[in-house]
Structure formats: structure tokens, C-alpha cells
Protein backbone atom coordinates (compact mmCIF):
# COMPACT_ATOMS: atom_id res chain seq x y z
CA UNK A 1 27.49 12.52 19.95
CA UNK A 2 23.98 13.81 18.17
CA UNK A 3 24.38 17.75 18.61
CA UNK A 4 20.90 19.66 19.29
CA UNK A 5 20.14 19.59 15.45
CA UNK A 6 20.24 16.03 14.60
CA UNK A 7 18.53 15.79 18.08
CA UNK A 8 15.37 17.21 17.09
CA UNK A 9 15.43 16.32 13.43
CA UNK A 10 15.84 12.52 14.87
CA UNK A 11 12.95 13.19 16.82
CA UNK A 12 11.14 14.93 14.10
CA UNK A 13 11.54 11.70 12.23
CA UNK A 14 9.79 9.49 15.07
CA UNK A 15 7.16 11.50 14.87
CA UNK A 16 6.96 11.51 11.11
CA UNK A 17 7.23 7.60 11.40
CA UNK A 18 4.23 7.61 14.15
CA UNK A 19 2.32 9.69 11.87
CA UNK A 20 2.14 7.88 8.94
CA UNK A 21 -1.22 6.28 8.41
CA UNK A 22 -1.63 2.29 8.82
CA UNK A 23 -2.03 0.87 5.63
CA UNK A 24 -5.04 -1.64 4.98
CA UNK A 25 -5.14 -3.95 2.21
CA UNK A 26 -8.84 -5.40 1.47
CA UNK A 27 -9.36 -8.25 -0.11
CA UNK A 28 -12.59 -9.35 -0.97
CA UNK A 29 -14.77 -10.64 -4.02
CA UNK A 30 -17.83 -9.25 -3.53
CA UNK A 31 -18.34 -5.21 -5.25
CA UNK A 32 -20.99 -3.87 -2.95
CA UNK A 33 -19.01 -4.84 0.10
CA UNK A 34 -15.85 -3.54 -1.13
CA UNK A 35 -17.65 -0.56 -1.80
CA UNK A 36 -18.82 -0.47 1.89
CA UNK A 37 -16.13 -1.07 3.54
CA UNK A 38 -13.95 1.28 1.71
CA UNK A 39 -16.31 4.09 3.00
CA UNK A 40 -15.96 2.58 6.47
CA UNK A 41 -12.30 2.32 6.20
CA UNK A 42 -12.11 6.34 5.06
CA UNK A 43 -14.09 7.54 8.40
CA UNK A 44 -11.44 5.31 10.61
CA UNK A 45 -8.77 7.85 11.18
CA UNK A 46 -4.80 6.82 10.62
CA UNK A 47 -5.46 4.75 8.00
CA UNK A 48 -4.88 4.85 4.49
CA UNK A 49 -6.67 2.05 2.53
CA UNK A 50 -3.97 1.30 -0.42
CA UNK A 51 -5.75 -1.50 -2.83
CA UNK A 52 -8.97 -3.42 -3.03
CA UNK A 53 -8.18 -7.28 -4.51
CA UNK A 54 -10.55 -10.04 -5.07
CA UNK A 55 -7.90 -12.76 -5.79
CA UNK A 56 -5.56 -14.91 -3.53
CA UNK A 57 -3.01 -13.52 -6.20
CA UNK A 58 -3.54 -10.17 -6.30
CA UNK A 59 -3.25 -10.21 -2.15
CA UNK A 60 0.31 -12.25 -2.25
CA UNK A 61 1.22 -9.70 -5.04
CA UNK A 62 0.82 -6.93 -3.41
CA UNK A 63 1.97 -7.72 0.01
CA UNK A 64 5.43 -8.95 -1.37
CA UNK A 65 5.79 -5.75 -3.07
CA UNK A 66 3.95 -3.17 -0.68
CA UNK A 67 4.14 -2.17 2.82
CA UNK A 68 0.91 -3.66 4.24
CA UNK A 69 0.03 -3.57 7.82
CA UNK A 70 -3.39 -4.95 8.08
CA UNK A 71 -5.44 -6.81 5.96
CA UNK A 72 -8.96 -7.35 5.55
CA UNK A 73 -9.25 -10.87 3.93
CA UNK A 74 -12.70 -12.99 2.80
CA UNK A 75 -12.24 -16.81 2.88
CA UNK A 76 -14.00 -17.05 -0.48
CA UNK A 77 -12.39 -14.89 -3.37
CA UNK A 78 -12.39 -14.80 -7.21
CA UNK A 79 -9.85 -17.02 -7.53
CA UNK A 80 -8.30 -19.02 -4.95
CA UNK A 81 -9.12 -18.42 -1.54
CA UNK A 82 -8.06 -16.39 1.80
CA UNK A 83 -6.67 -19.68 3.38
CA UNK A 84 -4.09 -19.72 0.24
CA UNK A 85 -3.15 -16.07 1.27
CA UNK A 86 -2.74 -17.09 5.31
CA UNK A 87 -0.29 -19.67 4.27
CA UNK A 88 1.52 -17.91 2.23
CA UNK A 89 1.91 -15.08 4.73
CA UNK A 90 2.30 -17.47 7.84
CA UNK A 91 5.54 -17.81 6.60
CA UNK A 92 6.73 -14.47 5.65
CA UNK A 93 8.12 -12.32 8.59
CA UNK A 94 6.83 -9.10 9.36
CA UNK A 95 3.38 -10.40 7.47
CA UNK A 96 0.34 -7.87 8.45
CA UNK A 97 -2.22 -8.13 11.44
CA UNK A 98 -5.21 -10.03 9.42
CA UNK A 99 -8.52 -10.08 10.02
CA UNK A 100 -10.99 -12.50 8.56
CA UNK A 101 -14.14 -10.75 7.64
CA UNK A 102 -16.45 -13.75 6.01
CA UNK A 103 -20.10 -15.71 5.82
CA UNK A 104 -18.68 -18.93 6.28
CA UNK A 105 -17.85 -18.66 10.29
CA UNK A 106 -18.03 -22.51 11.09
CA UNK A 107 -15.66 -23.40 13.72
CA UNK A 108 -13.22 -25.33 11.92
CA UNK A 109 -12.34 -22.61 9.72
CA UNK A 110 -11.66 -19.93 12.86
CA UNK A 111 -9.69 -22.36 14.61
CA UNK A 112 -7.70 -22.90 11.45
CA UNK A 113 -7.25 -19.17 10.47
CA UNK A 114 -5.99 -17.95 13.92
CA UNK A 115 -3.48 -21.44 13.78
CA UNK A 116 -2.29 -20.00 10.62
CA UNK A 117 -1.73 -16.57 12.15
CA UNK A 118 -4.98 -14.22 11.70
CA UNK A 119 -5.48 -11.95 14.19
CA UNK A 120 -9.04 -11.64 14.56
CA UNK A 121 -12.24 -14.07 12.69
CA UNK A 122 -14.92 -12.19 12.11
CA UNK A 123 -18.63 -13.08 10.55
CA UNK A 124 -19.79 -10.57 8.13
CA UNK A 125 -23.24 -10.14 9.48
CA UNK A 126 -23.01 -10.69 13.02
CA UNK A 127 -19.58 -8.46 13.57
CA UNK A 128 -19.59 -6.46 10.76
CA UNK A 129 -19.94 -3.17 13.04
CA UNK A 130 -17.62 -4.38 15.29
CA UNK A 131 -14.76 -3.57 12.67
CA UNK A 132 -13.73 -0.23 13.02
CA UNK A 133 -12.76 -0.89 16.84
CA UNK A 134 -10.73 -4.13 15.94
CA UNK A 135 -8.75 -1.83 12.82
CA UNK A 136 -8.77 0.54 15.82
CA UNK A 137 -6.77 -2.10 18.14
CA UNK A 138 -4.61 -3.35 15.08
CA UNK A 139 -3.34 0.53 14.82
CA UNK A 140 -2.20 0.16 17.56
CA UNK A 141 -0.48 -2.70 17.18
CA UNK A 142 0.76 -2.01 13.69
CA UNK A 143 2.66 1.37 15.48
CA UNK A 144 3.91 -0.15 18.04
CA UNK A 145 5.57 -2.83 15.80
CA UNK A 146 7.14 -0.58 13.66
């Protein structure tokens, strides 16, 4: 039996746990929107962007050695491309909420990244304002998961 000490300091440590910030991986090729929506992602409070790739390597990389809990992800990348990096995470339990942020919204390619597990398709210039309340949603999400 927890005595009043380990009581509190077990409660102390859900709170620590739902305190800690969401942690947002982007990945996307293109400099000027990475450097956009990095400065969106630091006025979205409880979350913590942790990297910025531009390759379908790079993303895998990272997410098999970090803690990731969303992820932005572009179709088109550097190398390879975000389908590669759906794949590879449709398989992987506990993989991150992802939403597709891209130019290329044709049907077959939303139907095909919510089979393979994204969470949300977005097109860049018709949603791109709508992000911050969809990383607002996947917070949620992301803390209740953990």
C-alpha cells in the first residue's frame, strides 16, 4: 500500500507526464515553408517542434530513434517520398498521428494516405490555416494515448 508520499509524488508524475509538450516532427522539402510552419508550430501551445527533415530517410530515422507524436509530412520530399514514410510507419506500433500537408490533393492519393494510416490530408493552400486546430485535436489525442 502507496503511503501519502508516494501518493502525491505518483500523482506529481501524471501531471509531469500530462505536461510534457507533444512533440511534432516536420517533414517537408521546401525551405520557406519549413520556415513558416516552424513559426506557426512555436505560437501552438504544448508543443515542442523537435526536427525539420526533407527526406523519407531522415523521417524513418528519426522516428525509430525519437519519441514522435505527430508528424507533419509532404508527399513530395528530397528524396523519396511521404508515401515511403506512411508505409513504413503503418507498420510500426505506437507510430505518430500524421497529417499530410501537400499540393498534390487528388483523390487517389487521400484515399490512399488515410488507408495507410494518416490522420488527417490536408492541401497546402486551401487548409493551410486550418492547421493549428487539427495539431490542436491531435494534442489531444497524442495525451490521451500516452
Amino acid at each position: 500500500m502507496k503511503g501519502p508520499r508516494q501518493q502525491r509524488q505518483a500523482a506529481e508524475g501524471q501531471v509531469d507526464a500530462v505536461a510534457q509538450p507533444v512533440r511534432v516532427l516536420l517533414v517537408e522539402d521546401s525551405k520557406v515553408l519549413t520556415e513558416r510552419l516552424t513559426e506557426a508550430l512555436r505560437q501552438i501551445p504544448d508543443i515542442e517542434l523537435i526536427a525539420a527533415v526533407d527526406t523519407e530517410d531522415a523521417a524513418r530515422a528519426l522516428v525509430a530513434r525519437e519519441r514522435v507524436d505527430v508528424m507533419i509530412l509532404d508527399l513530395h520530399l528530397r528524396q523519396g517520398n511521404g508515401f515511403g514514410v506512411l508505409r513504413a510507419l503503418s507498420k510500426t506500433p505506437g507510430s505518430p498521428f500524421i497529417v499530410v500537408l501537400t499540393n498534390y490533393d487528388l483523390p487517389q492519393y487521400k484515399d490512399a494516405a488515410l488507408e495507410l494510416g494518416a490522420a488527417h490530408f490536408m492541401d497546402k493552400s486551401r487548409d493551410y490555416d486550418r492547421l493549428p486546430e487539427v495539431l490542436r485535436e491531435l494534442v489531444g489525442k497524442a495525451r490521451s494515448r500516452a
